[in-house]
C-alpha atoms as a PDB file:
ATOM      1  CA  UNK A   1     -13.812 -21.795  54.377  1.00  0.00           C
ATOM      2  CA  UNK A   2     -11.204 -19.927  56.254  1.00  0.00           C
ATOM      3  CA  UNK A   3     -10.852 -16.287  55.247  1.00  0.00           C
ATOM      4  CA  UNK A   4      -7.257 -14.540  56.244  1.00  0.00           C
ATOM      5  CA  UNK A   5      -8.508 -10.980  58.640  1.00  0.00           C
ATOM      6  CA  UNK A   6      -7.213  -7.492  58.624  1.00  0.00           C
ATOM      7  CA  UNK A   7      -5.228  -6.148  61.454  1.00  0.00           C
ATOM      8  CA  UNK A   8      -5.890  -2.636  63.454  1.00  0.00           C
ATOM      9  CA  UNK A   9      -3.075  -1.446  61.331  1.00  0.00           C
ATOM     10  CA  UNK A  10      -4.506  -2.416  58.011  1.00  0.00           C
ATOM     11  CA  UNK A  11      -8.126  -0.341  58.313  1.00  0.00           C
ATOM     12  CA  UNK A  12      -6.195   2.759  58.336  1.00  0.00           C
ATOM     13  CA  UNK A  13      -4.368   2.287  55.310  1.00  0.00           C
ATOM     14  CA  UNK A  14      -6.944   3.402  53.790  1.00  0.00           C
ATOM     15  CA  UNK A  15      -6.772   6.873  55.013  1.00  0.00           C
ATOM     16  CA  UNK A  16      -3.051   7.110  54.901  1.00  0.00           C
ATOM     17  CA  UNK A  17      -2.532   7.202  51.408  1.00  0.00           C
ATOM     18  CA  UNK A  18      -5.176   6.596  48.284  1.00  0.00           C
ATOM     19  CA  UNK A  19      -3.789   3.671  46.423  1.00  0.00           C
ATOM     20  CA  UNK A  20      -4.293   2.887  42.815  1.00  0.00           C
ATOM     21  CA  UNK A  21      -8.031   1.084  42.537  1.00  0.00           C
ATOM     22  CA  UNK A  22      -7.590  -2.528  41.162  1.00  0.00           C
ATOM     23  CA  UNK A  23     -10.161  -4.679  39.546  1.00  0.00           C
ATOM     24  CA  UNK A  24     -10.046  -9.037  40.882  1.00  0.00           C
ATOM     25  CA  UNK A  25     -10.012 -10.032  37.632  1.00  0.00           C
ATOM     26  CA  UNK A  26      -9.313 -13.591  36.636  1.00  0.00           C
ATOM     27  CA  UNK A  27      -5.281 -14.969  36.087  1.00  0.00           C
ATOM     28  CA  UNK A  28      -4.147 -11.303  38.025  1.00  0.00           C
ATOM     29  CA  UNK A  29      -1.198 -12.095  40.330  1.00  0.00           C
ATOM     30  CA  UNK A  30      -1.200 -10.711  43.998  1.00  0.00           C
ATOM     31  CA  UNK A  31       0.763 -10.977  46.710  1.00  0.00           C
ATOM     32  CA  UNK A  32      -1.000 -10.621  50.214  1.00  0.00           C
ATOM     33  CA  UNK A  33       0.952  -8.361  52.387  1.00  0.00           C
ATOM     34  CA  UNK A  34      -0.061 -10.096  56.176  1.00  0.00           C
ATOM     35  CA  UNK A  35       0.795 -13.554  54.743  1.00  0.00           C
ATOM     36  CA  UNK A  36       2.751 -13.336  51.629  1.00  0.00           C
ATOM     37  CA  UNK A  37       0.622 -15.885  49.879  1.00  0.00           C
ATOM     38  CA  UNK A  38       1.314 -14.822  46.091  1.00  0.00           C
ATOM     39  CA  UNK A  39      -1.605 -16.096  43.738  1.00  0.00           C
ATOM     40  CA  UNK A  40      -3.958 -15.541  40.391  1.00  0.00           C
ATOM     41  CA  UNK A  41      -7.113 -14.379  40.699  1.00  0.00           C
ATOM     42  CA  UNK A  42      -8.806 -17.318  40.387  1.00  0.00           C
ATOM     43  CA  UNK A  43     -12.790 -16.625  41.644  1.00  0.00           C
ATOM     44  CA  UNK A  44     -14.644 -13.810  43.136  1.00  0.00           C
ATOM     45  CA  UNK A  45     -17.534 -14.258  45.170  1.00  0.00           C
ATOM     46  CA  UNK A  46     -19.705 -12.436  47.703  1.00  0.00           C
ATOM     47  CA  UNK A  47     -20.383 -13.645  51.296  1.00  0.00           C
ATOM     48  CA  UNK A  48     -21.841 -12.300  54.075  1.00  0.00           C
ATOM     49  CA  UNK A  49     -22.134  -9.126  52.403  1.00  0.00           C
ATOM     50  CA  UNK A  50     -18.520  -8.292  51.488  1.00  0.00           C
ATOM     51  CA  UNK A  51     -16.528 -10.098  48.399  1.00  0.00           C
ATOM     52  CA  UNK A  52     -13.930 -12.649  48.278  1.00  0.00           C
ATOM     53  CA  UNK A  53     -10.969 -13.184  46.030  1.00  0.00           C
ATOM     54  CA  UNK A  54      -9.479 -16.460  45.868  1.00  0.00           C
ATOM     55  CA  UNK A  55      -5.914 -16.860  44.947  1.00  0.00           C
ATOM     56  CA  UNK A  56      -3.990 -19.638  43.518  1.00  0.00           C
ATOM     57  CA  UNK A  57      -0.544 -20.474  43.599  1.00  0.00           C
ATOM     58  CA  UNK A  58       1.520 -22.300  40.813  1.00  0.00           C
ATOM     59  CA  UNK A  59       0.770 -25.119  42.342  1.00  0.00           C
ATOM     60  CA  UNK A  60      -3.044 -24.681  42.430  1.00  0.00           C
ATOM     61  CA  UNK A  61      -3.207 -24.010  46.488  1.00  0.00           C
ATOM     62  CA  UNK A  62      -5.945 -21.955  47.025  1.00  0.00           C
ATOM     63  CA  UNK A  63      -6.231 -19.548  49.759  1.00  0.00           C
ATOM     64  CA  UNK A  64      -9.081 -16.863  50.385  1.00  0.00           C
ATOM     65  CA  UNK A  65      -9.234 -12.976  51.669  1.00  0.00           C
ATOM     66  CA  UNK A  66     -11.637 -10.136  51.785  1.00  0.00           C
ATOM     67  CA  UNK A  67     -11.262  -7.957  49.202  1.00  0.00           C
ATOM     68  CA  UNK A  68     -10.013  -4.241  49.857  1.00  0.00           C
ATOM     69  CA  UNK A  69      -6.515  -3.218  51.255  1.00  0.00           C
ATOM     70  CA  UNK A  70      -3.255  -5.455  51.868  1.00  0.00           C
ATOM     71  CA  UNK A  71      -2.449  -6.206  48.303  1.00  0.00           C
ATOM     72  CA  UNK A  72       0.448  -5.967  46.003  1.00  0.00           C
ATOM     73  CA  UNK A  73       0.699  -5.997  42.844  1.00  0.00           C
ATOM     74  CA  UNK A  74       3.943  -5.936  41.185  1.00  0.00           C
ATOM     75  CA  UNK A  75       5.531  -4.618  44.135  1.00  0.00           C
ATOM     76  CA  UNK A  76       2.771  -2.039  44.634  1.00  0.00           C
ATOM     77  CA  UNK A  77       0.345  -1.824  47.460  1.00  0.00           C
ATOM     78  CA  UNK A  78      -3.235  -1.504  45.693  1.00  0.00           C
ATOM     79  CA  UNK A  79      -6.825  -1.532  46.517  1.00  0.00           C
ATOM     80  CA  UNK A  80      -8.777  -4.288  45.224  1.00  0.00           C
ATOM     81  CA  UNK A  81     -12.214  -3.788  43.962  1.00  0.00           C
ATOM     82  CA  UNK A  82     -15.082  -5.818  41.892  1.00  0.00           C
ATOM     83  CA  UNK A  83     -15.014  -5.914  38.515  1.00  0.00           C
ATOM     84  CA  UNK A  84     -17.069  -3.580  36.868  1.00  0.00           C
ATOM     85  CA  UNK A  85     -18.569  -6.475  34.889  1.00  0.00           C
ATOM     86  CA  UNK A  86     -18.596  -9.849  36.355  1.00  0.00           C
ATOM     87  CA  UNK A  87     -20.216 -11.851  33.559  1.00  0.00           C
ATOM     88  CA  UNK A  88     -17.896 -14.817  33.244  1.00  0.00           C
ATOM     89  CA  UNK A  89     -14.693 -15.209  31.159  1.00  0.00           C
ATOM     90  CA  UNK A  90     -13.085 -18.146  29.572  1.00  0.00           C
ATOM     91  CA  UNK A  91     -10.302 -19.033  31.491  1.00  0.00           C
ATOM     92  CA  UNK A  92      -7.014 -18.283  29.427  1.00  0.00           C
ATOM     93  CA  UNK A  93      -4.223 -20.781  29.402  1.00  0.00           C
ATOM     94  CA  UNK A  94      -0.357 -20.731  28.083  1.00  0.00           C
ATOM     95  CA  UNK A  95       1.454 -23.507  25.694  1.00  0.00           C
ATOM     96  CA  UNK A  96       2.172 -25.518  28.948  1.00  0.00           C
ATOM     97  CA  UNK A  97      -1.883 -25.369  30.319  1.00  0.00           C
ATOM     98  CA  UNK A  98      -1.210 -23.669  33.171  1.00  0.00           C
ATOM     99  CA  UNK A  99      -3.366 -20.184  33.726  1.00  0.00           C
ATOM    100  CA  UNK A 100      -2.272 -17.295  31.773  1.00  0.00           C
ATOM    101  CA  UNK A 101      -1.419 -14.666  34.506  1.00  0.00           C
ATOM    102  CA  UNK A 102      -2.602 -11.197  33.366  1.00  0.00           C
ATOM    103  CA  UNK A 103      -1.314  -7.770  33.829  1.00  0.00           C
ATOM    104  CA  UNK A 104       2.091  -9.052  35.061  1.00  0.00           C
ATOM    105  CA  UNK A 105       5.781  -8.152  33.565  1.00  0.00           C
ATOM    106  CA  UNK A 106       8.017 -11.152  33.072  1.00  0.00           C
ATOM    107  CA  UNK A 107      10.458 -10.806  36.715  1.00  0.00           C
ATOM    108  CA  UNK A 108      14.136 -10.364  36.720  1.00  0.00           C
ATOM    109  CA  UNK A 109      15.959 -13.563  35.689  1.00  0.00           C
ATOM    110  CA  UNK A 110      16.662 -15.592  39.254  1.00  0.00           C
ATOM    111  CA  UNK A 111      19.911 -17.013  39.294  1.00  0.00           C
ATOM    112  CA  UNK A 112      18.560 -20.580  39.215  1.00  0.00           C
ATOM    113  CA  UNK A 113      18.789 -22.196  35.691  1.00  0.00           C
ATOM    114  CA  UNK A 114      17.553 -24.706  33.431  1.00  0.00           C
ATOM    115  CA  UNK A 115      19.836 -26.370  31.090  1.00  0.00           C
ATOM    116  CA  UNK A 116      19.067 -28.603  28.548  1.00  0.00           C
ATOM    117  CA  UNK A 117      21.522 -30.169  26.011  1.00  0.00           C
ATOM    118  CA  UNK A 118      20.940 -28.200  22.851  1.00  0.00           C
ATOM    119  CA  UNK A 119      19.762 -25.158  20.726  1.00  0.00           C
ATOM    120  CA  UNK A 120      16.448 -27.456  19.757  1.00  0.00           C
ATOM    121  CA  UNK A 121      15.595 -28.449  23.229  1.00  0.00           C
ATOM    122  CA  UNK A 122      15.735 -25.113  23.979  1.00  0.00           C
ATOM    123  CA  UNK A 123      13.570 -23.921  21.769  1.00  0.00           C
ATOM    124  CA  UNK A 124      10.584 -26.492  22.541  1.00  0.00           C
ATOM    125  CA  UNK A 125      10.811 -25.688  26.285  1.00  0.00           C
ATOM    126  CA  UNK A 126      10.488 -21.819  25.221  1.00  0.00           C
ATOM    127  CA  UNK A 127       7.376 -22.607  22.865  1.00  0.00           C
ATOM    128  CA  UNK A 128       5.087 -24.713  25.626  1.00  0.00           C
ATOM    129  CA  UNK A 129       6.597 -23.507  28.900  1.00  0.00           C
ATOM    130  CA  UNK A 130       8.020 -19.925  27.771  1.00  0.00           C
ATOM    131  CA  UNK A 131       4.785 -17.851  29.832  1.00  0.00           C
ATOM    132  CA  UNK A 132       5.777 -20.093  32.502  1.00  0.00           C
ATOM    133  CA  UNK A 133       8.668 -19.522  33.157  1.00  0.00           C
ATOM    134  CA  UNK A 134       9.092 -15.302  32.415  1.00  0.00           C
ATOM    135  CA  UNK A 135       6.436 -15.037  35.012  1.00  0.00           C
ATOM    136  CA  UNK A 136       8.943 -17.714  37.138  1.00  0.00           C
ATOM    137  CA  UNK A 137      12.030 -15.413  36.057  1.00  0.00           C
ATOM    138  CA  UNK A 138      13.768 -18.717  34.367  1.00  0.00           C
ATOM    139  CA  UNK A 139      15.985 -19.054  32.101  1.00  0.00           C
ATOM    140  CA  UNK A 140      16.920 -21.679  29.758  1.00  0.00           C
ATOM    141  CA  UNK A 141      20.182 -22.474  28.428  1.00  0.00           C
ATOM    142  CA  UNK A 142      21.786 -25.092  25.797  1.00  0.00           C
ATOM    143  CA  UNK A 143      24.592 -26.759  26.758  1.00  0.00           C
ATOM    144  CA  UNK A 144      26.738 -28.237  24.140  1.00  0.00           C
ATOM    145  CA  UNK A 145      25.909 -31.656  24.837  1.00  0.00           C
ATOM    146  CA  UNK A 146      26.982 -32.956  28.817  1.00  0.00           C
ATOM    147  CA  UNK A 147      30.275 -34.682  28.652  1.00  0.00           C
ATOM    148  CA  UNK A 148      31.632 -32.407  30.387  1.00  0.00           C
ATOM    149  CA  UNK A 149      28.675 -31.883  32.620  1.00  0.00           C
ATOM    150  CA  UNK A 150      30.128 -32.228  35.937  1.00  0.00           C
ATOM    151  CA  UNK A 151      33.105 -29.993  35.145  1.00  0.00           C
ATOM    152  CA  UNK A 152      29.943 -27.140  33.909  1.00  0.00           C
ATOM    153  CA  UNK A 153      28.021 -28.155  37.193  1.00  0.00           C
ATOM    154  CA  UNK A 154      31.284 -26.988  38.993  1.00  0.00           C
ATOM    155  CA  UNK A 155      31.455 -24.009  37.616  1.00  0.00           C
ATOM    156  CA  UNK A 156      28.268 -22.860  37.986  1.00  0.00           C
ATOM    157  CA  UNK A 157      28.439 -23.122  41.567  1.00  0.00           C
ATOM    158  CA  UNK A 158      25.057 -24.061  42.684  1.00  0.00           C
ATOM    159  CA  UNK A 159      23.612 -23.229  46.120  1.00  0.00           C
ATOM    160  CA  UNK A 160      20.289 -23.121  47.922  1.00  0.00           C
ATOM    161  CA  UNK A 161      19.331 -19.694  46.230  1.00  0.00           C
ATOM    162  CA  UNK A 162      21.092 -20.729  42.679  1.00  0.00           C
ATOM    163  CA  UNK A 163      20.078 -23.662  41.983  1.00  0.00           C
ATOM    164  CA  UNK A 164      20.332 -26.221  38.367  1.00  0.00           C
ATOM    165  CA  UNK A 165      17.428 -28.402  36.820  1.00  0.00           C
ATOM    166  CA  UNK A 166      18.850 -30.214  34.107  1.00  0.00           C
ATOM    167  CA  UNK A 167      17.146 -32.063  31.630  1.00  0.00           C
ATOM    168  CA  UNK A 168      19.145 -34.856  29.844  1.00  0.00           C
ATOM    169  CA  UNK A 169      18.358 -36.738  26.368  1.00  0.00           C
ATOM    170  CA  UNK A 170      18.174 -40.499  26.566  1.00  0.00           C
ATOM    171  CA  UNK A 171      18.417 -40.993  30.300  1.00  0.00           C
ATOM    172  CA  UNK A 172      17.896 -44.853  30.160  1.00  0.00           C
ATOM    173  CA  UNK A 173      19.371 -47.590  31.700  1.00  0.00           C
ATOM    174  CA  UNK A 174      23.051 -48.481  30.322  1.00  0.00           C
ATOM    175  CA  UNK A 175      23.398 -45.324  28.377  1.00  0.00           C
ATOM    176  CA  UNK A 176      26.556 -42.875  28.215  1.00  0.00           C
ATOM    177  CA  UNK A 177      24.118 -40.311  29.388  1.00  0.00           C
ATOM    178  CA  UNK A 178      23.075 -42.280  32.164  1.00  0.00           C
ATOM    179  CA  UNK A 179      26.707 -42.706  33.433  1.00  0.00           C
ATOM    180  CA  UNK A 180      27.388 -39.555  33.250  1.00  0.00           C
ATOM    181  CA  UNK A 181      24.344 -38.322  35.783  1.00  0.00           C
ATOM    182  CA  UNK A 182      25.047 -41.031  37.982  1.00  0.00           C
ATOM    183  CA  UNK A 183      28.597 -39.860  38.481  1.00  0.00           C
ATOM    184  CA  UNK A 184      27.667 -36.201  38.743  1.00  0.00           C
ATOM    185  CA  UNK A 185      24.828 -37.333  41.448  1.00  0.00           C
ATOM    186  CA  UNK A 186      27.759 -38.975  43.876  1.00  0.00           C
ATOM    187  CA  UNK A 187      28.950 -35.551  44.681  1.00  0.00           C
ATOM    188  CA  UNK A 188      28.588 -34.847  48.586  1.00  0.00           C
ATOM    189  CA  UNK A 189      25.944 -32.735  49.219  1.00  0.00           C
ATOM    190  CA  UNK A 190      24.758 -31.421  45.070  1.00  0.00           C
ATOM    191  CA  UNK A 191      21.325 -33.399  45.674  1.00  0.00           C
ATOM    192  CA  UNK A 192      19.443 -30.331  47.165  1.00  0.00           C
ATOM    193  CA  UNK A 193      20.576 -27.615  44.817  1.00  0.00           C
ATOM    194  CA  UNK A 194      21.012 -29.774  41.190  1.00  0.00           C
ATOM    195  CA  UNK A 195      17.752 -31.807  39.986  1.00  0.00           C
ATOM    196  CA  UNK A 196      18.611 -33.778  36.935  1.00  0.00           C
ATOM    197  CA  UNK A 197      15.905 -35.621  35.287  1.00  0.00           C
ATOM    198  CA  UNK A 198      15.834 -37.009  31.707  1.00  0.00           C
ATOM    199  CA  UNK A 199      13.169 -38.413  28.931  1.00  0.00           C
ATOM    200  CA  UNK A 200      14.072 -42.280  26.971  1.00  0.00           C
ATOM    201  CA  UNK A 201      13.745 -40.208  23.378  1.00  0.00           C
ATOM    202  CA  UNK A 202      17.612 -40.501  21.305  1.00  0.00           C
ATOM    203  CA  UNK A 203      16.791 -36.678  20.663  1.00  0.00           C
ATOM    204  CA  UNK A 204      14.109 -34.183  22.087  1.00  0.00           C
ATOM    205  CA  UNK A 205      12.696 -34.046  18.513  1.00  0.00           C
ATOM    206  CA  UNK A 206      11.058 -37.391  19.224  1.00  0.00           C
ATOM    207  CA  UNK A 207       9.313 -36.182  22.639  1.00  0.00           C
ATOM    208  CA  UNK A 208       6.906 -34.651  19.623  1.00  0.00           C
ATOM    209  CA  UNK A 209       3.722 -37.071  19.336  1.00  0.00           C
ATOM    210  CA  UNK A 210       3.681 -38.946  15.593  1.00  0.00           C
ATOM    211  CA  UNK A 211      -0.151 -37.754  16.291  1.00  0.00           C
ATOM    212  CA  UNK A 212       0.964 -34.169  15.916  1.00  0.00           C
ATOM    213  CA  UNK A 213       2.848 -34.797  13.123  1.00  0.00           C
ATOM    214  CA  UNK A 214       0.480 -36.786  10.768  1.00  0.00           C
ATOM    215  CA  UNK A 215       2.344 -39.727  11.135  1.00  0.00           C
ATOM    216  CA  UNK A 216       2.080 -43.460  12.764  1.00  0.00           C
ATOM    217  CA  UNK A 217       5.179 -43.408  14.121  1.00  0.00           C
ATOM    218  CA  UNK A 218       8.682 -42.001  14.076  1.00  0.00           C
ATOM    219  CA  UNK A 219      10.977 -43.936  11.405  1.00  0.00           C
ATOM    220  CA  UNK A 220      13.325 -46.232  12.885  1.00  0.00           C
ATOM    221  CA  UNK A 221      17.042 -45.349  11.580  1.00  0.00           C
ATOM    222  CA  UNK A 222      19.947 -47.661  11.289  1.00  0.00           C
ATOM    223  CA  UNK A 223      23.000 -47.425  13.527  1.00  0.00           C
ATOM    224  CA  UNK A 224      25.133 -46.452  10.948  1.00  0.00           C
ATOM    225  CA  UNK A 225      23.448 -43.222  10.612  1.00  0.00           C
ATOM    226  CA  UNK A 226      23.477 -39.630  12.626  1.00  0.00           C
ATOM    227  CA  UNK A 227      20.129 -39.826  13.570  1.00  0.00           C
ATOM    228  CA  UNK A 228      18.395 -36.163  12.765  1.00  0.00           C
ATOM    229  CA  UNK A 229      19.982 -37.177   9.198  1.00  0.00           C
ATOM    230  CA  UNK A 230      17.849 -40.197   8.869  1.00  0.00           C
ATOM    231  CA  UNK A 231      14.579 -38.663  10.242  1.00  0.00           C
ATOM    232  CA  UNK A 232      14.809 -35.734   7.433  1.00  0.00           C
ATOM    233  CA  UNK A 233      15.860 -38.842   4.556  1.00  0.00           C
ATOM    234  CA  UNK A 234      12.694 -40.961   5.932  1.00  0.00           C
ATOM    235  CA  UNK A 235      10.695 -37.775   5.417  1.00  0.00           C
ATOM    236  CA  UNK A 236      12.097 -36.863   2.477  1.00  0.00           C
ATOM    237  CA  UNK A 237      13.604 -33.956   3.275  1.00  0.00           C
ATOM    238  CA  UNK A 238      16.739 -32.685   2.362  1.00  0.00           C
ATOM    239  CA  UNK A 239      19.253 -33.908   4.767  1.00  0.00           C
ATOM    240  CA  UNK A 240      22.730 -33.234   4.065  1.00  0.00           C
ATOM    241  CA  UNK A 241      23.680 -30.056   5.521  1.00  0.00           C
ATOM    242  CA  UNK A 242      23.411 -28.759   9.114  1.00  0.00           C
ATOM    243  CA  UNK A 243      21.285 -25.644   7.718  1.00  0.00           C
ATOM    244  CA  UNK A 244      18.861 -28.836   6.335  1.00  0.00           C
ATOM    245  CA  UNK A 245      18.886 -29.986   9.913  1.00  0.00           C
ATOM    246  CA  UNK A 246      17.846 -26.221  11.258  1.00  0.00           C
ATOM    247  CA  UNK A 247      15.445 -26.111   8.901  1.00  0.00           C
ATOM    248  CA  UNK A 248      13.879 -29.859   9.291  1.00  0.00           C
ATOM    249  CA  UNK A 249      13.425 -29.106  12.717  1.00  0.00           C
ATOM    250  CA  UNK A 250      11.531 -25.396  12.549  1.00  0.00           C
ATOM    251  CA  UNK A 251       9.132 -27.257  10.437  1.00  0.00           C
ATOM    252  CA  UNK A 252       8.505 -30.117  12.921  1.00  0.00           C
ATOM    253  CA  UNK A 253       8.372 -27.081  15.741  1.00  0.00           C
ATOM    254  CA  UNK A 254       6.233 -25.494  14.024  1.00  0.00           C
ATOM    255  CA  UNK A 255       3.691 -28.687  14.646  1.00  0.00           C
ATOM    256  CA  UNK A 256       4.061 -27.651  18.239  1.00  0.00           C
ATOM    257  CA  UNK A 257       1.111 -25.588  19.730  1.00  0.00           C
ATOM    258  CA  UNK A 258       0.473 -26.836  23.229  1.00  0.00           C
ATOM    259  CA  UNK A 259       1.561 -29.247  25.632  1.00  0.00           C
ATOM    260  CA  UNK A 260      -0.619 -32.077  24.489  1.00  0.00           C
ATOM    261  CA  UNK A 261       1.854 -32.010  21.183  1.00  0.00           C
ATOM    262  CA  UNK A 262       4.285 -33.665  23.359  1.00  0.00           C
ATOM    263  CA  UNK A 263       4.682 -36.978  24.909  1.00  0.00           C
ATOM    264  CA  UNK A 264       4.182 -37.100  28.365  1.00  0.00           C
ATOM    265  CA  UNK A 265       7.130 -38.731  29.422  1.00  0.00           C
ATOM    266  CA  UNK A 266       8.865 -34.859  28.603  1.00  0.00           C
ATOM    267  CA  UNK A 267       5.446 -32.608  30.271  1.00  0.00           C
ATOM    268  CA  UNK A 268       6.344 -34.581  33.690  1.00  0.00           C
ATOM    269  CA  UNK A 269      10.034 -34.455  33.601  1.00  0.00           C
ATOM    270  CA  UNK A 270      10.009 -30.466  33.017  1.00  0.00           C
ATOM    271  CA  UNK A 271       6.971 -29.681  35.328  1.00  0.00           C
ATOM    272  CA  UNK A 272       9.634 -31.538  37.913  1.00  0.00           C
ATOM    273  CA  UNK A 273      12.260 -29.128  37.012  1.00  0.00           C
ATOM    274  CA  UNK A 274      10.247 -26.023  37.134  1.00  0.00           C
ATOM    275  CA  UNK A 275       8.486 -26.507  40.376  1.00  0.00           C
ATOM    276  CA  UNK A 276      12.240 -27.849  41.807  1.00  0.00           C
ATOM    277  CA  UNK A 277      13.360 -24.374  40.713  1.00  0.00           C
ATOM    278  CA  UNK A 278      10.481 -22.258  41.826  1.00  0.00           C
ATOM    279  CA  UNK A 279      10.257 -24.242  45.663  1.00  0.00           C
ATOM    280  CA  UNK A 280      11.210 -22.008  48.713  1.00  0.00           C
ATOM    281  CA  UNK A 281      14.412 -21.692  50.048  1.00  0.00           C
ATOM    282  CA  UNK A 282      14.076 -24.016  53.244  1.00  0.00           C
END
């Protein structure tokens, strides 16, 4: 295994300044100063009598270096030291499965964005992904349905440090919503700043396994009728009001723990938008 090495320079930072003593513990984010590899603490081992720290990336890249000096941590140049206790820990994960980063404040929101096309779709992406993306410095917003998408793309002004991941309801073949991405994709030169990607579901609510919801399947509703409507009636639910839709769909959210409450046509389609968003500025 290659191990990154200390400099002249770095040995006598030690005896420049005492910086604040951190334990490696597992899912703490670092940022190496030589390199700039930012990680979690992801193992600690001894070898050839000093310890190693391994660090992974969001994208589970691991890289290794001697524990010690050349660390930050939020911004702040610390020592890192064994924990005091090393007995194994359960590793933590968030909503989405990824591994809980600990100690860390959510960052500043980037100006890179997610959209999605309503209030509900927001909410679901904050409930599994939400960890995700504070420690990202993401931010979601509901659009108000994309008809006027490429007008909103416009003004939004995206660029190789502001860049949009969209994520569109029923992006299948023939659709309205598919017509409307397809003309918003022809613009010159919007392909490496806008990422639009989309799941076959008529409405995010059905991206929710039947599993998770103690039923076989989700009802079929006829033509004639607004969808959400028809899913509360086939429930039996009330369904006449827009506060009965709010409240129809808290209670199916509320079904929602984790990622594998979703259908994985959705996970793939937003871990494609995230790690779009979070890739470095070539």
């Amino acid at each position: 295994m290659h191990y990154e090495q200390w400099g002249p320079q770095d040995l006598t930072a030690p005896a420049q300044r005492a910086l604040r003593k951190v334990e490696a513990r597992g899912g703490l984010v670092l940022e190496d100063v030589q390199t700039g590899w930012v990680g979690a603490v992801v193992r600690l081992e001894k070898s050839g009598g000093m310890h190693i720290v391994e660090l992974a990336d969001r994208r589970n890249k691991v890289r290794a270096f001697p524990l010690g000096f050349g660390f930050l941590l939020e911004g702040e140049p610390v020592e890192l030291i064994a924990p005091v206790k090393t007995a194994p820990k359960q590793t933590v994960r968030t909503a989405s499965g990824s591994v809980k980063v600990a100690d860390t404040r959510a960052k500043v929101a980037k100006a890179s964005r997610i959209w999605v096309e309503g209030k509900h779709d927001a909410e679901l992406v904050e409930k599994v992904w939400g960890d995700d993306l504070r420690v990202e410095g993401i931010v979601v917003e509901p659009l108000r349905g994309i008809d006027d998408l490429a007008s909103a793309v416009a003004d939004f002004s995206p660029g190789p440090t502001r860049r949009l991941g969209i994520l569109v309801d029923h992006l299948v073949p023939g659709s309205k919503e598919t017509r409307i991405v397809a003309n918003l994709m022809n613009t010159p030169g919007l392909r490496k700043n806008v990422l639009v990607v989309g799941h076959p579901y008529v409405d995010v609510w059905q991206a929710i396994k039947p599993t998770s919801l103690g039923i076989p399947a989700w009802p079929v509703v006829p033509r004639s009728m607004e969808w959400k409507l028809g899913i509360l009636k086939a429930f039996g639910w009330p369904h006449t009001t827009a506060e009965d839709i709010g409240i129809g769909w808290q209670r199916l959210l509320s079904r929602v723990s984790s990622y594998s409450d979703l259908e994985p046509s959705l996970l793939g389609r937003v871990e494609e938008v995230i790690d779009f968003l979070t890739a470095p500025v070539s």
